[in-house]
Protein backbone atom coordinates (compact mmCIF):
# COMPACT_ATOMS: atom_id res chain seq x y z
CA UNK A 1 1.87 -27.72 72.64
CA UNK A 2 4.95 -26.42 71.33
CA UNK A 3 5.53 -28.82 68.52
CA UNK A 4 1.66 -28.65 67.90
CA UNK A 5 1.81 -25.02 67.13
CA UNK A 6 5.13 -25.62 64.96
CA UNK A 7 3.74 -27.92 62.39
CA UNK A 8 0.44 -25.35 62.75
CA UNK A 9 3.16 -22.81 61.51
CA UNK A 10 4.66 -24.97 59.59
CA UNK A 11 1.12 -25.84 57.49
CA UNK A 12 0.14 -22.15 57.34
CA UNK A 13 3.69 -21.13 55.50
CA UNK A 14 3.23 -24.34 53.10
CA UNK A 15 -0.43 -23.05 52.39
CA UNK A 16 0.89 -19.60 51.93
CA UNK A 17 3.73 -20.45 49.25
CA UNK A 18 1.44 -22.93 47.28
CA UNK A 19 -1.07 -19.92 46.99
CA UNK A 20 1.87 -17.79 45.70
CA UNK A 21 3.34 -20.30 43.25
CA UNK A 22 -0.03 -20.83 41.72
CA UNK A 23 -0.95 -17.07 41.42
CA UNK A 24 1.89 -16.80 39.91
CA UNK A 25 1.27 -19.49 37.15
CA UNK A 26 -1.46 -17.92 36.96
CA UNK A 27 -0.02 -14.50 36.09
CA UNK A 28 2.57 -16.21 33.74
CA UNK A 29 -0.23 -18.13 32.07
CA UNK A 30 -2.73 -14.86 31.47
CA UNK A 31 -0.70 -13.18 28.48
CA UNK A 32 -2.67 -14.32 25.61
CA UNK A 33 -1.35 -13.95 22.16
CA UNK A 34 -2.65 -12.62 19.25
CA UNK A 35 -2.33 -12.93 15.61
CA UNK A 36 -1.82 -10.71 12.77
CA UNK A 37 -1.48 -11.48 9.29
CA UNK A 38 0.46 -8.67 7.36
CA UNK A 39 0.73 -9.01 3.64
CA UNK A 40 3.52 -7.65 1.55
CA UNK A 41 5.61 -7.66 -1.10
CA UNK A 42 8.93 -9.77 -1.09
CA UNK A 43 11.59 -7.24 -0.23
CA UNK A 44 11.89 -5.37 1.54
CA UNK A 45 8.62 -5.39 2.91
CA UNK A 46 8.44 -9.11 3.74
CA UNK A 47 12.00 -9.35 5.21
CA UNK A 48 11.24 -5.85 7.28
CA UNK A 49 8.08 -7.55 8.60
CA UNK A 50 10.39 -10.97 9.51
CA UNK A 51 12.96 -8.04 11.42
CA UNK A 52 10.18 -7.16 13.91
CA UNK A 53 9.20 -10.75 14.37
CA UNK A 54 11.00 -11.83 17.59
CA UNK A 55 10.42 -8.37 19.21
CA UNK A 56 6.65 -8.74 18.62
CA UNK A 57 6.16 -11.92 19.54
CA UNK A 58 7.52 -10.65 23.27
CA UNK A 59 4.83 -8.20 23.35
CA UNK A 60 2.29 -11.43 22.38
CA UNK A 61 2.10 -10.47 19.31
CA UNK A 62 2.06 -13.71 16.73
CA UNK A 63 2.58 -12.08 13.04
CA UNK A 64 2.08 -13.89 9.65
CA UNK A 65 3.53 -12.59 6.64
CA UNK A 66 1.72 -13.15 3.36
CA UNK A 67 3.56 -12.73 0.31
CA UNK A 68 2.01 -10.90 -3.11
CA UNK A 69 4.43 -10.55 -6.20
CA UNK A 70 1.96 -7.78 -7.45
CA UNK A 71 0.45 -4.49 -6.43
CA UNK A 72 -2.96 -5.74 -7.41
CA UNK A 73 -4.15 -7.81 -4.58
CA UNK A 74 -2.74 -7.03 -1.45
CA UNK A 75 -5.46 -3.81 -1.19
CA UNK A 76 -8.61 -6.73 -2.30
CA UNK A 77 -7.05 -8.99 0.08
CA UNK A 78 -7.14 -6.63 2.71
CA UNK A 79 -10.25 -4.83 1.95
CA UNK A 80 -11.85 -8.28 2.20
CA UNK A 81 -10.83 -9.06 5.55
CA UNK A 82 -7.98 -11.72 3.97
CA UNK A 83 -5.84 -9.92 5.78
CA UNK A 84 -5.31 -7.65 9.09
CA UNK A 85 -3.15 -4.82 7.36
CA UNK A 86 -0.80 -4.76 4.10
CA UNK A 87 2.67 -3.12 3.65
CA UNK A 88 4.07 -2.87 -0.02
CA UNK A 89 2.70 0.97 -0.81
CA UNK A 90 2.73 4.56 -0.64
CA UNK A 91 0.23 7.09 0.41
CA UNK A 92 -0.57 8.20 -3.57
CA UNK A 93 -0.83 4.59 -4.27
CA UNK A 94 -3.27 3.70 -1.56
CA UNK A 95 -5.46 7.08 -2.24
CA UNK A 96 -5.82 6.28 -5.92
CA UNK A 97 -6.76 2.40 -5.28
CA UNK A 98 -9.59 4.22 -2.66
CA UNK A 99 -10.66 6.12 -5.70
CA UNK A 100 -10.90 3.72 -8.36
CA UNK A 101 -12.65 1.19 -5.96
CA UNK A 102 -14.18 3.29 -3.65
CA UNK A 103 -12.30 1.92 -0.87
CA UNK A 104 -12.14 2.48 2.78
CA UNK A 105 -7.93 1.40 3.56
CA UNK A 106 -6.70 3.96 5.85
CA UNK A 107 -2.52 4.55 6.34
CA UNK A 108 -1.71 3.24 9.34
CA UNK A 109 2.17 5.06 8.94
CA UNK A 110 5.33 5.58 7.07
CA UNK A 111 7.86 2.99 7.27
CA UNK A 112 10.39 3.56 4.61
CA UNK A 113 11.46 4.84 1.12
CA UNK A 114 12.23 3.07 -1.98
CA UNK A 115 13.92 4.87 -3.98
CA UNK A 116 12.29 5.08 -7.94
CA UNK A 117 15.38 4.93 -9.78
CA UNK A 118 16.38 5.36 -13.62
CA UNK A 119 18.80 2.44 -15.05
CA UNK A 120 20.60 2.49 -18.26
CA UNK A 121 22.61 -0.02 -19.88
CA UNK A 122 23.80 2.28 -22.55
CA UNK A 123 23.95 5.91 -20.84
CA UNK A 124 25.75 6.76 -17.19
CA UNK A 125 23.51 10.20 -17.05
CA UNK A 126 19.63 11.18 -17.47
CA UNK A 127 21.32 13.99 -20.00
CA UNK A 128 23.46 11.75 -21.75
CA UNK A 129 19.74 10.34 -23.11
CA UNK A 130 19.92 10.90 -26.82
CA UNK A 131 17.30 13.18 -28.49
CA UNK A 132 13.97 10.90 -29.21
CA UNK A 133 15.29 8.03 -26.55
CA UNK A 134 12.52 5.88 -25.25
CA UNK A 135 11.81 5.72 -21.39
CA UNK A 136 10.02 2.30 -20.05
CA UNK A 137 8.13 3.04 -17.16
CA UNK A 138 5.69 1.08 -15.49
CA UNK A 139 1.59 1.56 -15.77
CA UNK A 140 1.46 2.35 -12.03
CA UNK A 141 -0.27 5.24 -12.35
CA UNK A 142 0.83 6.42 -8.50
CA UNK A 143 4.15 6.51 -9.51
CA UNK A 144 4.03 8.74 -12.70
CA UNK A 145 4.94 11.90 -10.76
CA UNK A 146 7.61 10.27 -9.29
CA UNK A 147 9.08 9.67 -12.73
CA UNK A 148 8.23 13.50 -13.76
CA UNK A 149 10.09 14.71 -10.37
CA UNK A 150 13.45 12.97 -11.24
CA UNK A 151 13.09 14.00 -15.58
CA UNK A 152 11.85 17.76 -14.16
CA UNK A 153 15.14 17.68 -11.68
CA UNK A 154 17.37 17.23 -14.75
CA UNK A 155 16.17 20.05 -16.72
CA UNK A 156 14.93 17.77 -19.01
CA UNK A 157 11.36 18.41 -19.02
CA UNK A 158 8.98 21.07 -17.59
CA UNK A 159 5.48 20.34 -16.13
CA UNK A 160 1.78 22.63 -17.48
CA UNK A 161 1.63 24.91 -14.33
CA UNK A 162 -1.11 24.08 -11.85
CA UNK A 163 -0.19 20.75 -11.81
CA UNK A 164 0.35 18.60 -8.37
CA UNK A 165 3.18 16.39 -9.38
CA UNK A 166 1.33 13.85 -6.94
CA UNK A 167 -1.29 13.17 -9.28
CA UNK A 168 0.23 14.10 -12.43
CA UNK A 169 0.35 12.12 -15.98
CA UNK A 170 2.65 12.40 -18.80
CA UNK A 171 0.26 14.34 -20.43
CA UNK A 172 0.73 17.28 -18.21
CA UNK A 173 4.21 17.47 -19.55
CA UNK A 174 4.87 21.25 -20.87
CA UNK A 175 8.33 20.90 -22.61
CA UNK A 176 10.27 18.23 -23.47
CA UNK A 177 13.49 19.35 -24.23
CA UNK A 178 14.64 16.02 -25.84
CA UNK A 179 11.66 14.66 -27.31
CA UNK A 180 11.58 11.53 -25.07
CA UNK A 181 9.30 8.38 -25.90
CA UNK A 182 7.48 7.41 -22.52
CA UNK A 183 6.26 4.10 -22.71
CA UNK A 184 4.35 2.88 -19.79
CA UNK A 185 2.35 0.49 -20.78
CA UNK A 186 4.09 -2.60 -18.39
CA UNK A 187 3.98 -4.23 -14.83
CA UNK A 188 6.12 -3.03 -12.55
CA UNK A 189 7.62 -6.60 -11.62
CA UNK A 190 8.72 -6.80 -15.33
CA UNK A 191 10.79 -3.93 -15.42
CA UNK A 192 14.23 -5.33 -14.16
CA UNK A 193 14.03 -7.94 -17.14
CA UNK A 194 12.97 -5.03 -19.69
CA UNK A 195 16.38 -3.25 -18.47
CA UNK A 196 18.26 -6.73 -18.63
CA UNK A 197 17.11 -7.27 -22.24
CA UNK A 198 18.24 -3.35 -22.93
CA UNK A 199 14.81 -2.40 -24.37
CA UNK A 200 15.64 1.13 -24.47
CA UNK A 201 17.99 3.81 -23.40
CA UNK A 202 16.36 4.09 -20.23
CA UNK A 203 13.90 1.88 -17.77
CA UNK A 204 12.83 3.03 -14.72
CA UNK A 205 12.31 0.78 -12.16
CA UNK A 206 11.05 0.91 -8.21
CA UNK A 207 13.28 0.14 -5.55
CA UNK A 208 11.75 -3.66 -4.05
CA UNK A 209 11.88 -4.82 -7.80
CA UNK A 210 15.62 -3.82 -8.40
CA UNK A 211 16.56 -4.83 -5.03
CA UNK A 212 15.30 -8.31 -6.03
CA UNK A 213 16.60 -8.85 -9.26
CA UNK A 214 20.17 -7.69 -7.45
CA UNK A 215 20.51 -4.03 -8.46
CA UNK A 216 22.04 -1.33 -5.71
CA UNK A 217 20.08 1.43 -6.73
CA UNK A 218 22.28 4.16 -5.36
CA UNK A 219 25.12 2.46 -7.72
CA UNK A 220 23.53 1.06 -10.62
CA UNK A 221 20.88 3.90 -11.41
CA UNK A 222 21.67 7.15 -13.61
CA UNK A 223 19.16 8.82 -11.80
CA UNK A 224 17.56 8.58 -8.53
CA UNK A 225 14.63 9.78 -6.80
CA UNK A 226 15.33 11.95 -3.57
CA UNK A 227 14.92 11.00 0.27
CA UNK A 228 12.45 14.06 0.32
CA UNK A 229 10.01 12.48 -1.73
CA UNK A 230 6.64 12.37 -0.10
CA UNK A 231 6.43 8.95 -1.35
CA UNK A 232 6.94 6.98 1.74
CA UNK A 233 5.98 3.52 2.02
CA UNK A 234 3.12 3.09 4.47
CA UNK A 235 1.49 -0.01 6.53
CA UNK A 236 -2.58 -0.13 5.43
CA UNK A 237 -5.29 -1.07 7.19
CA UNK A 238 -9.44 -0.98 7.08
CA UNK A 239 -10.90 2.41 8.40
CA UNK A 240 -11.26 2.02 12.67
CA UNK A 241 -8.31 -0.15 13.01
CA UNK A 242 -5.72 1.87 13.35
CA UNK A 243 -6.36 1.84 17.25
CA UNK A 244 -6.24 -2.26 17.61
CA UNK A 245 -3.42 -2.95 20.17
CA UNK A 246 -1.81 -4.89 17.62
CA UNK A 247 -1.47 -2.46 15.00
CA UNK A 248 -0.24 -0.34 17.47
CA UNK A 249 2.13 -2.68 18.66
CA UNK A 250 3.19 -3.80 14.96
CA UNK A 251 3.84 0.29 13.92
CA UNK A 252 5.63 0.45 16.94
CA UNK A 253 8.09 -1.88 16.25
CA UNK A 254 8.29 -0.73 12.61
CA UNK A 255 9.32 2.64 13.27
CA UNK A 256 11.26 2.16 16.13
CA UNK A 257 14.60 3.34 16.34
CA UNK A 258 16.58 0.15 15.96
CA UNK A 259 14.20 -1.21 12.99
CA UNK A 260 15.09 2.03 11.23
CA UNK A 261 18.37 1.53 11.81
CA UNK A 262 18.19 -1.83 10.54
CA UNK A 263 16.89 -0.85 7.41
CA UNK A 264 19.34 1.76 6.90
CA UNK A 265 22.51 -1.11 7.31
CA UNK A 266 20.81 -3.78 5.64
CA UNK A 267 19.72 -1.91 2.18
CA UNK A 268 22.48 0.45 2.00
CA UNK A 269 20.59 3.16 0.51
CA UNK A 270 18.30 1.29 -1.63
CA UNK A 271 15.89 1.37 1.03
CA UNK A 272 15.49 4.19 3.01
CA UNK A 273 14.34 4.78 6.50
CA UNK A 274 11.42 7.05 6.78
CA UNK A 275 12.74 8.41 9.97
C-alpha cells in the first residue's frame, strides 16, 4: 500500500510540474510583437530612431526606419497610411504642411533641436557681412523666422511690429541695416554644397544637412540659432494615434533620460536634446 501511494504521489507531483512548465511556455510565448514603421530623415533622425531600437524591441516593440532625403514626402507618406508616424520636423513645419494640404498630422512630442546655423567661408561673424552681401537660405518656408531670429539677434535687422516671428517672411523685415540680399529660392539638402562652392558671403543651413555633409555646427557656423528656440523637432502622427501603445512606447524611449543623453554625447552640440 505504501509503495502504491508513493508512485500515486509520485504521478500527482509529475502532473503538477508539467502543468507549471507548460503555463509557463505559455506565459513566455503570449508577448506578441508589434511593428512600427517610423520614417525620417538620415541624421540624426534615422540614427536616433536605430538608438531606441534594442530597448524597444524588449518592450515588443519591432520598429522600421524608412529613410526620406527630403522634407516633401515623409508628411504624404504618413498621411497616407505609408507609414505609422514620421520624425524629421518641427511643430511650425508640421502646422504649415496641415495648412497648405489641409492635413490632419498631429505632434506626437519634442525630441530634439537642430540647431539652424549661418556658415561663411569668407566672414568669421554675422557683422563682419559686408554691406549688400547675399544670404542663401533655403525655400522652407517654416524656417524663415528662424533665419530672422538669429539676423534680428545681431542687430542686423529689425522685424514690422505685430509680427510672430513663427510665421514670419522676409517681407516683414522693417530695417535692414546692411542691405542684405536674401535668396531663398533652394532645397534645403542643397545648401551644404551651395556653402562648399562659396556662393555667397553667407548660407544658412539646418542642422541634419550640415551634420551630414561633416560640419560641427557649434564650430563651423558664424552664427547659431539658440537652444530656446521653440523649434523643436517633433515625432508626427495621424490625429487619434497618439494613444496607440506603441507610440507611447516609441516617445517613451525617445525622450527618456538616457536617449537624451545620448544625443547630447553623440552630436556634441549640433544636435540638441529637447530635454
Amino acid at each position: 500500500m505504501k509503495k502504491k501511494r508513493l508512485v500515486s504521489l509520485l504521478s500527482i507531483a509529475a502532473a503538477s510540474v508539467l502543468l507549471l512548465v507548460g503555463c509557463g511556455s505559455k506565459d513566455s510565448s503570449s508577448q506578441k510583437t508589434t511593428t512600427i514603421t517610423v520614417g525620417a530623415s538620415a541624421n540624426p533622425h534615422a540614427k536616433i530612431l536605430e538608438h531606441v531600437k534594442p530597448q524597444l524591441k524588449k518592450e515588443g516593440i519591432n520598429l522600421k526606419v524608412k529613410v526620406f532625403d527630403d522634407y516633401v514626402m515623409p508628411n504624404k507618406a504618413l498621411a497616407s497610411k505609408e507609414l505609422d508616424a514620421n520624425y524629421f520636423q518641427h511643430k511650425p513645419f508640421l502646422n504649415n504642411w496641415n495648412k497648405k494640404n489641409k492635413g490632419s498630422l498631429v505632434n506626437a512630442g519634442g525630441v530634439h533641436l537642430e540647431p539652424i546655423g549661418v556658415y561663411s567661408k569668407k566672414y568669421k561673424n554675422l557683422k563682419d557681412l559686408p554691406q549688400n552681401s547675399t544670404v542663401l537660405v533655403s525655400s522652407n518656408v517654416a524656417d524663415y523666422g528662424r533665419v530672422l531670429q538669429i539676423f534680428k539677434d545681431a542687430g542686423l535687422i529689425t522685424i514690422k511690429k505685430g509680427v510672430n516671428l513663427e510665421t514670419a517672411t522676409f517681407d516683414d523685415i522693417a530695417t535692414n541695416k546692411k542691405n542684405l540680399k536674401f535668396k531663398h529660392t533652394y532645397e534645403a539638402k542643397l545648401m551644404p554644397k551651395l556653402y562648399e562652392s562659396n556662393e555667397a558671403a553667407a548660407t544658412v543651413i539646418n542642422a541634419n544637412y550640415a551634420v551630414q555633409a561633416g560640419l560641427n555646427p557649434p564650430k563651423d557656423s558664424i552664427a547659431l540659432e539658440k537652444k530656446s528656440s521653440p523649434y523643436v523637432n517633433v515625432v508626427a502622427v495621424r490625429k487619434g494615434d497618439t494613444k496607440k501603445p506603441a507610440i507611447k512606447k516609441l516617445m517613451k524611449a525617445l525622450q527618456s533620460d538616457s536617449t537624451q543623453n545620448w544625443i547630447k554625447k553623440q552630436y556634441k552640440g549640433g544636435v540638441l536634446p529637447a530635454k
